[in-house]
Protein backbone atom coordinates (compact mmCIF):
# COMPACT_ATOMS: atom_id res chain seq x y z
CA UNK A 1 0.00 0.00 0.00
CA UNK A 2 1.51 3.57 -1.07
CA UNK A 3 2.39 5.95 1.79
CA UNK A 4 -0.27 8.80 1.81
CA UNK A 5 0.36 12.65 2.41
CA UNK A 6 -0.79 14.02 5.30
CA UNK A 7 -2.67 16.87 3.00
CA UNK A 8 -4.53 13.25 1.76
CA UNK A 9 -5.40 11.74 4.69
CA UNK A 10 -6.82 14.94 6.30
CA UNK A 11 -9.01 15.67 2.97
CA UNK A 12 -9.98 11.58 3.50
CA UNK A 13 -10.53 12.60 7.12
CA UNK A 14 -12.47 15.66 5.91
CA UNK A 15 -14.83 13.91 3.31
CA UNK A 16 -15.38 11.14 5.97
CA UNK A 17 -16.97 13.25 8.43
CA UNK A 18 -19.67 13.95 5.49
CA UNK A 19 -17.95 17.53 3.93
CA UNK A 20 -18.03 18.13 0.34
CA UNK A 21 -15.02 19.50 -1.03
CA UNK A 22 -13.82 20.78 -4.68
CA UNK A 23 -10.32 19.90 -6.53
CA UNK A 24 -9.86 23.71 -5.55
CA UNK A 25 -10.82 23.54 -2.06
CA UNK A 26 -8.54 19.79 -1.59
CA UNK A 27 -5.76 22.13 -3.54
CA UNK A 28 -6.10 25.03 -0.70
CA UNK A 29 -7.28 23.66 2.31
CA UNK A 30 -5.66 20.12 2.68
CA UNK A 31 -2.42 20.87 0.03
CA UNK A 32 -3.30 17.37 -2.16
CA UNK A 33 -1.80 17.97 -5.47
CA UNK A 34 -4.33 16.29 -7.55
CA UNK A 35 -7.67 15.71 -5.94
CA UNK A 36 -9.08 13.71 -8.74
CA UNK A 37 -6.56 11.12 -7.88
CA UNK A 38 -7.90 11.19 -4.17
CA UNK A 39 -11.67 10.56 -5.38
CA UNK A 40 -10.49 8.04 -8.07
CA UNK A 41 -8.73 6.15 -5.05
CA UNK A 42 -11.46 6.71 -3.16
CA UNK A 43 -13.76 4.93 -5.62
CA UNK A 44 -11.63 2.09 -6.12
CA UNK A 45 -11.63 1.14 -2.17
CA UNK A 46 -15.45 0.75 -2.46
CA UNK A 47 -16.74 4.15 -1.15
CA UNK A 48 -19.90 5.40 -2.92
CA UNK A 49 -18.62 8.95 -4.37
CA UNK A 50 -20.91 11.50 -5.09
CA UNK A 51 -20.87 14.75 -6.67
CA UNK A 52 -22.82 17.67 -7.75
CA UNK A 53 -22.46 21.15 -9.12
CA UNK A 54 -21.76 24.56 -7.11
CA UNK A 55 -20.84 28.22 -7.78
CA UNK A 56 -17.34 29.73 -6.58
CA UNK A 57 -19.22 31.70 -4.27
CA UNK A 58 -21.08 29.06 -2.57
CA UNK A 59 -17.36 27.38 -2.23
CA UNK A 60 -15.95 30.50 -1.00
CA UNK A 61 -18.48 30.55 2.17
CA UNK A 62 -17.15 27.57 3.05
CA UNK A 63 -13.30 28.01 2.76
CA UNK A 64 -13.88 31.55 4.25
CA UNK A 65 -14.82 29.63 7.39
CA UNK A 66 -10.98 27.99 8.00
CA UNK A 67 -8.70 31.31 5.64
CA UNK A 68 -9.46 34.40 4.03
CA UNK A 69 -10.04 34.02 0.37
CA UNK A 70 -10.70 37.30 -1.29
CA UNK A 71 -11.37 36.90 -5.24
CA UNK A 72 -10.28 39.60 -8.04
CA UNK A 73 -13.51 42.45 -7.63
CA UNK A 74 -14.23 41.81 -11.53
CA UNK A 75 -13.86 38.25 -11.16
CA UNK A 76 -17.60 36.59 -11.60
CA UNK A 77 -18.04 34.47 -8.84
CA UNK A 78 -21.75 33.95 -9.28
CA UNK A 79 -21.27 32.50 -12.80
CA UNK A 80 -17.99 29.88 -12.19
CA UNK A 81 -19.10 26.28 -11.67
CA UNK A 82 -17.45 24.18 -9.53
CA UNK A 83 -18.21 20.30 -8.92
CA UNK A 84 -18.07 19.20 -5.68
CA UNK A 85 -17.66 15.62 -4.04
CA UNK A 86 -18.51 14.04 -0.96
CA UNK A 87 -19.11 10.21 0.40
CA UNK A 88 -22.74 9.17 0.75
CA UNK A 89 -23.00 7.17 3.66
C-alpha cells in the first residue's frame, strides 16, 4: 500500500466526516496535489462517491470559514461552476 500525504489523509478525514469539497478547495485547504486522484482512489476502495455542481461563491463561504479568500472584484463568482464531491454514507 503507497504511503499517503498528510494533505490526503486529512481531505480523506475531511470527506469522511460527510464535507463536500472541490479539486480547488482539496488544492487550498488540505495541500493534495491532484484531488481527482484522491476521489479516483477513493472509488476504487469501495466508497460510494458522489458529486454535484456549485458556484465559486457558494465554495468561497465555506473556505472563508478555516482562511481568508478574497477573489479579483471583476472576477464573476456567481457565474464559475465548480463540482463538488462528498461520500454518501
Amino acid at each position: 500500500m503507497k504511503k499517503r500525504s498528510i494533505g490526503e489523509t486529512a481531505c480523506r478525514e475531511y470527506l469522511l466526516a460527510g464535507n463536500k469539497v472541490t479539486n480547488l478547495e482539496a488544492q487550498i485547504l488540505f495541500g493534495v496535489g491532484n484531488p481527482y486522484a484522491l476521489i479516483s482512489r477513493l472509488r476504487q476502495e469501495g466508497y460510494i462517491m458522489k458529486s454535484a455542481t456549485c458556484t465559486y461563491a457558494a465554495m468561497l463561504v465555506r473556505v472563508n470559514k478555516y482562511i481568508q479568500l478574497t477573489p479579483p472584484t471583476n472576477l464573476p463568482i456567481r457565474e464559475i461552476i465548480f463540482t463538488e464531491y462528498w461520500i454518501s454514507k
